[in-house]
C-alpha atoms as a PDB file:
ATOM      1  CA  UNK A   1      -2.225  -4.448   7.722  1.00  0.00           C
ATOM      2  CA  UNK A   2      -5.983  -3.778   7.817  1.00  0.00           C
ATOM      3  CA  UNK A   3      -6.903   0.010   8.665  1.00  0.00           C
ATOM      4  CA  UNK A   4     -10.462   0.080   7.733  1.00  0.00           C
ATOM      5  CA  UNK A   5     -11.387   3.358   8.695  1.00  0.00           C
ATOM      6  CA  UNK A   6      -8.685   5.153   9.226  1.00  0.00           C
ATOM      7  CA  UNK A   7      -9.688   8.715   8.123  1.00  0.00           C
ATOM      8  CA  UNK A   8      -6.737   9.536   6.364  1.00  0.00           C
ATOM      9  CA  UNK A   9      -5.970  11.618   3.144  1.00  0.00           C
ATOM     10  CA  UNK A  10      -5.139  10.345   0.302  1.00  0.00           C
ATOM     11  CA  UNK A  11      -1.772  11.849   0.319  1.00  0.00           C
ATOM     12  CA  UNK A  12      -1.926  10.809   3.979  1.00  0.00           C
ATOM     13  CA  UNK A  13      -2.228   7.294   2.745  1.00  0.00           C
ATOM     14  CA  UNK A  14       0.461   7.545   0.063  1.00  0.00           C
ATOM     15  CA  UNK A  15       2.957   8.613   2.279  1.00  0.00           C
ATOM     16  CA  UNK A  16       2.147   5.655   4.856  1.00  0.00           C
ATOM     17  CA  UNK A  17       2.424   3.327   1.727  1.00  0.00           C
ATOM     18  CA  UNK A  18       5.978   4.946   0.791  1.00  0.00           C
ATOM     19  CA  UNK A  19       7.453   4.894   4.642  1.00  0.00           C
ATOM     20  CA  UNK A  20       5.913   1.236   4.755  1.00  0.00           C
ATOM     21  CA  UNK A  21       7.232   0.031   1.403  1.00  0.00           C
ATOM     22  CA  UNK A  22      10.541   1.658   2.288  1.00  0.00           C
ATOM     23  CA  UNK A  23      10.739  -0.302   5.607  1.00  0.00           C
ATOM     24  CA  UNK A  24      10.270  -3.927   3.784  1.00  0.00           C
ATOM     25  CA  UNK A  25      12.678  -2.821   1.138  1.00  0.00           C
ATOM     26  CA  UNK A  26      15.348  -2.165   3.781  1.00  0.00           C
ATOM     27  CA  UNK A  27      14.594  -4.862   6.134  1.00  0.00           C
ATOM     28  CA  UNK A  28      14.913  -6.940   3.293  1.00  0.00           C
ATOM     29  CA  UNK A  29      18.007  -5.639   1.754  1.00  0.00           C
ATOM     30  CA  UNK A  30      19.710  -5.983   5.386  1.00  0.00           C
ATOM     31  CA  UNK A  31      18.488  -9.602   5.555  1.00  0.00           C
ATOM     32  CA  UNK A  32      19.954 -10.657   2.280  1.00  0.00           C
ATOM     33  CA  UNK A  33      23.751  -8.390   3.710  1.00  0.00           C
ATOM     34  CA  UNK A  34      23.405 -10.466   6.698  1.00  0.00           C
ATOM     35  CA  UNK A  35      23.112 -13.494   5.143  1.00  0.00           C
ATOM     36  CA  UNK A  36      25.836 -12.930   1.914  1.00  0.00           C
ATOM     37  CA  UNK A  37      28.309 -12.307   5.139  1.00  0.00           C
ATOM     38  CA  UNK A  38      27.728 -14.395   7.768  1.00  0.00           C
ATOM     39  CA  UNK A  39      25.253 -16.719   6.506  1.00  0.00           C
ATOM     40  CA  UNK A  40      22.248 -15.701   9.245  1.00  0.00           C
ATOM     41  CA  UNK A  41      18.769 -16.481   8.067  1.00  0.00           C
ATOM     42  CA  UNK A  42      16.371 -13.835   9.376  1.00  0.00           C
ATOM     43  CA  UNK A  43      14.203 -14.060  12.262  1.00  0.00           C
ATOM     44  CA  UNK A  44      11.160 -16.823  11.714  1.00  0.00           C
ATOM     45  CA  UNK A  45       9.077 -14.407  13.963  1.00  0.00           C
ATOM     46  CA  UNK A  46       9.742 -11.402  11.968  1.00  0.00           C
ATOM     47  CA  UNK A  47       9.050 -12.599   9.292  1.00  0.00           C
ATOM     48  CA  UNK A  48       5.761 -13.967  10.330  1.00  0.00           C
ATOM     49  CA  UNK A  49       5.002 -10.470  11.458  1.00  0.00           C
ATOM     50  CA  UNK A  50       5.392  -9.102   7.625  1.00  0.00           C
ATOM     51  CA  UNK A  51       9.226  -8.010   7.999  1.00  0.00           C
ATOM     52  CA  UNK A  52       9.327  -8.017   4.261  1.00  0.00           C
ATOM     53  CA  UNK A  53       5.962  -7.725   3.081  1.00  0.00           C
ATOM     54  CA  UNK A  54       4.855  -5.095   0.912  1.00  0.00           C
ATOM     55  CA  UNK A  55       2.045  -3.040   1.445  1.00  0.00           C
ATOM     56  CA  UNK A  56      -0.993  -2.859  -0.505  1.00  0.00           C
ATOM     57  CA  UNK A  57      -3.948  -0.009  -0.926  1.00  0.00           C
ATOM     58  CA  UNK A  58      -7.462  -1.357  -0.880  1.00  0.00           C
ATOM     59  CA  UNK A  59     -10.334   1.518  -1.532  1.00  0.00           C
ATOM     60  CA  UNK A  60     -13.814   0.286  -0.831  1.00  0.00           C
ATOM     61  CA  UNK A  61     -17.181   1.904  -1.172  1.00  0.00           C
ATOM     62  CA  UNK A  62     -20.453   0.995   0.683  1.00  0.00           C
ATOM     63  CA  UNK A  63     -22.753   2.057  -2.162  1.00  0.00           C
ATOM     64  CA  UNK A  64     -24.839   5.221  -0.376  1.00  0.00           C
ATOM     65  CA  UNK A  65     -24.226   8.215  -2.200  1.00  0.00           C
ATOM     66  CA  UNK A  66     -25.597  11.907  -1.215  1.00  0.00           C
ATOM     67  CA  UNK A  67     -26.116  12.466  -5.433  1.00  0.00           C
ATOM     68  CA  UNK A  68     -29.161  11.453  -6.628  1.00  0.00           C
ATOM     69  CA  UNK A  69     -28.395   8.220  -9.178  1.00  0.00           C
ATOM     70  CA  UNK A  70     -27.473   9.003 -12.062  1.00  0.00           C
ATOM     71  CA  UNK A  71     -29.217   7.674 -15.279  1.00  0.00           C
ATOM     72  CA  UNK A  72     -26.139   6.589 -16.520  1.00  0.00           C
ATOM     73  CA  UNK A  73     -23.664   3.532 -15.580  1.00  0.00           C
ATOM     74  CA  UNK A  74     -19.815   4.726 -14.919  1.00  0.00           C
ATOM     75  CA  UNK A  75     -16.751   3.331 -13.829  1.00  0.00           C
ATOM     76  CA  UNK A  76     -16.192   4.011 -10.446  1.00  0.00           C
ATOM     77  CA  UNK A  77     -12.938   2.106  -9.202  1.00  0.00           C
ATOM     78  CA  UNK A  78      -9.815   0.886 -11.235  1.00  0.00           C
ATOM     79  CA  UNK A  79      -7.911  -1.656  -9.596  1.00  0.00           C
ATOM     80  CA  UNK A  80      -4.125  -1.486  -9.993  1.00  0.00           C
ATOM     81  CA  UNK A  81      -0.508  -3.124  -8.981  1.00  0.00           C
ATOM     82  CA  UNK A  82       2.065  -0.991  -8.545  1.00  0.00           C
ATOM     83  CA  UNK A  83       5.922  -1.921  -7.301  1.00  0.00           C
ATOM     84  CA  UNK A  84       6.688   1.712  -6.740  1.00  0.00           C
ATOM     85  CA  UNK A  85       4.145   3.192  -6.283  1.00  0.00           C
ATOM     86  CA  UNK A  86       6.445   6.415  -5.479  1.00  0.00           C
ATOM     87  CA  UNK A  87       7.642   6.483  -8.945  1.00  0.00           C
ATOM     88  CA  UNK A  88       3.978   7.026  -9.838  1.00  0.00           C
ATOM     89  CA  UNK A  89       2.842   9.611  -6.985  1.00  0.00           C
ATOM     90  CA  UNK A  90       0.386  12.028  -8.979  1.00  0.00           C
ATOM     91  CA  UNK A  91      -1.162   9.647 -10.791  1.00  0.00           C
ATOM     92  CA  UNK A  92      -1.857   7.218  -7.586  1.00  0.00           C
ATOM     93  CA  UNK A  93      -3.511   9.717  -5.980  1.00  0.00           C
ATOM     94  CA  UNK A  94      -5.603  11.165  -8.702  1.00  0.00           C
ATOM     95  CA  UNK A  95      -6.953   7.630  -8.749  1.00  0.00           C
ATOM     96  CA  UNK A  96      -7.373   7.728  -4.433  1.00  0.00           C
ATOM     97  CA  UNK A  97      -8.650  10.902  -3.982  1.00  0.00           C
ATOM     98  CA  UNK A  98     -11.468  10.721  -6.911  1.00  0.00           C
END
């Protein structure tokens, strides 16, 4: 899913990330029930729409800034993986909403 743009929050994104990570997790864990008892493969199609894809956060900047530069170089993104990203709430967005 690409929403460049999209104007949200940072908790605003969080919470999409959680309700979307929840959805893969449980179309996934009703794909492997379905299969243990009757054997049924899931849908090719669903699949190939992201059934059980997880979600991902990508923050970009386009350089401008209303500060005037600064004379000295800092870090201004940290790039991260995390599973459950839930278990990690505060810190996620102190990291989004910098």
């Amino acid at each position: 899913m690409n929403n460049k743009g999209s104007g949200l929050t940072p908790a605003q994104a969080l919470d999409k990330l959680d309700a979307l990570y929840e959805q893969s997790v449980v179309a996934l864990r009703n794909a492997i029930g379905n299969y243990i008892t009757s054997g049924e493969l899931p849908d090719e199609n669903a699949r190939k729409q992201g059934l059980f894809v997880y979600p991902s956060l990508t923050v970009t900047w386009d350089g401008s800034t209303t500060n005037p530069p600064k004379t000295r170089a800092f870090g201004r993104f940290y790039s991260r993986r995390q599973l459950h990203h839930h278990d990690y709430s505060p810190y996620s967005l102190s990291f989004v909403s910098q």
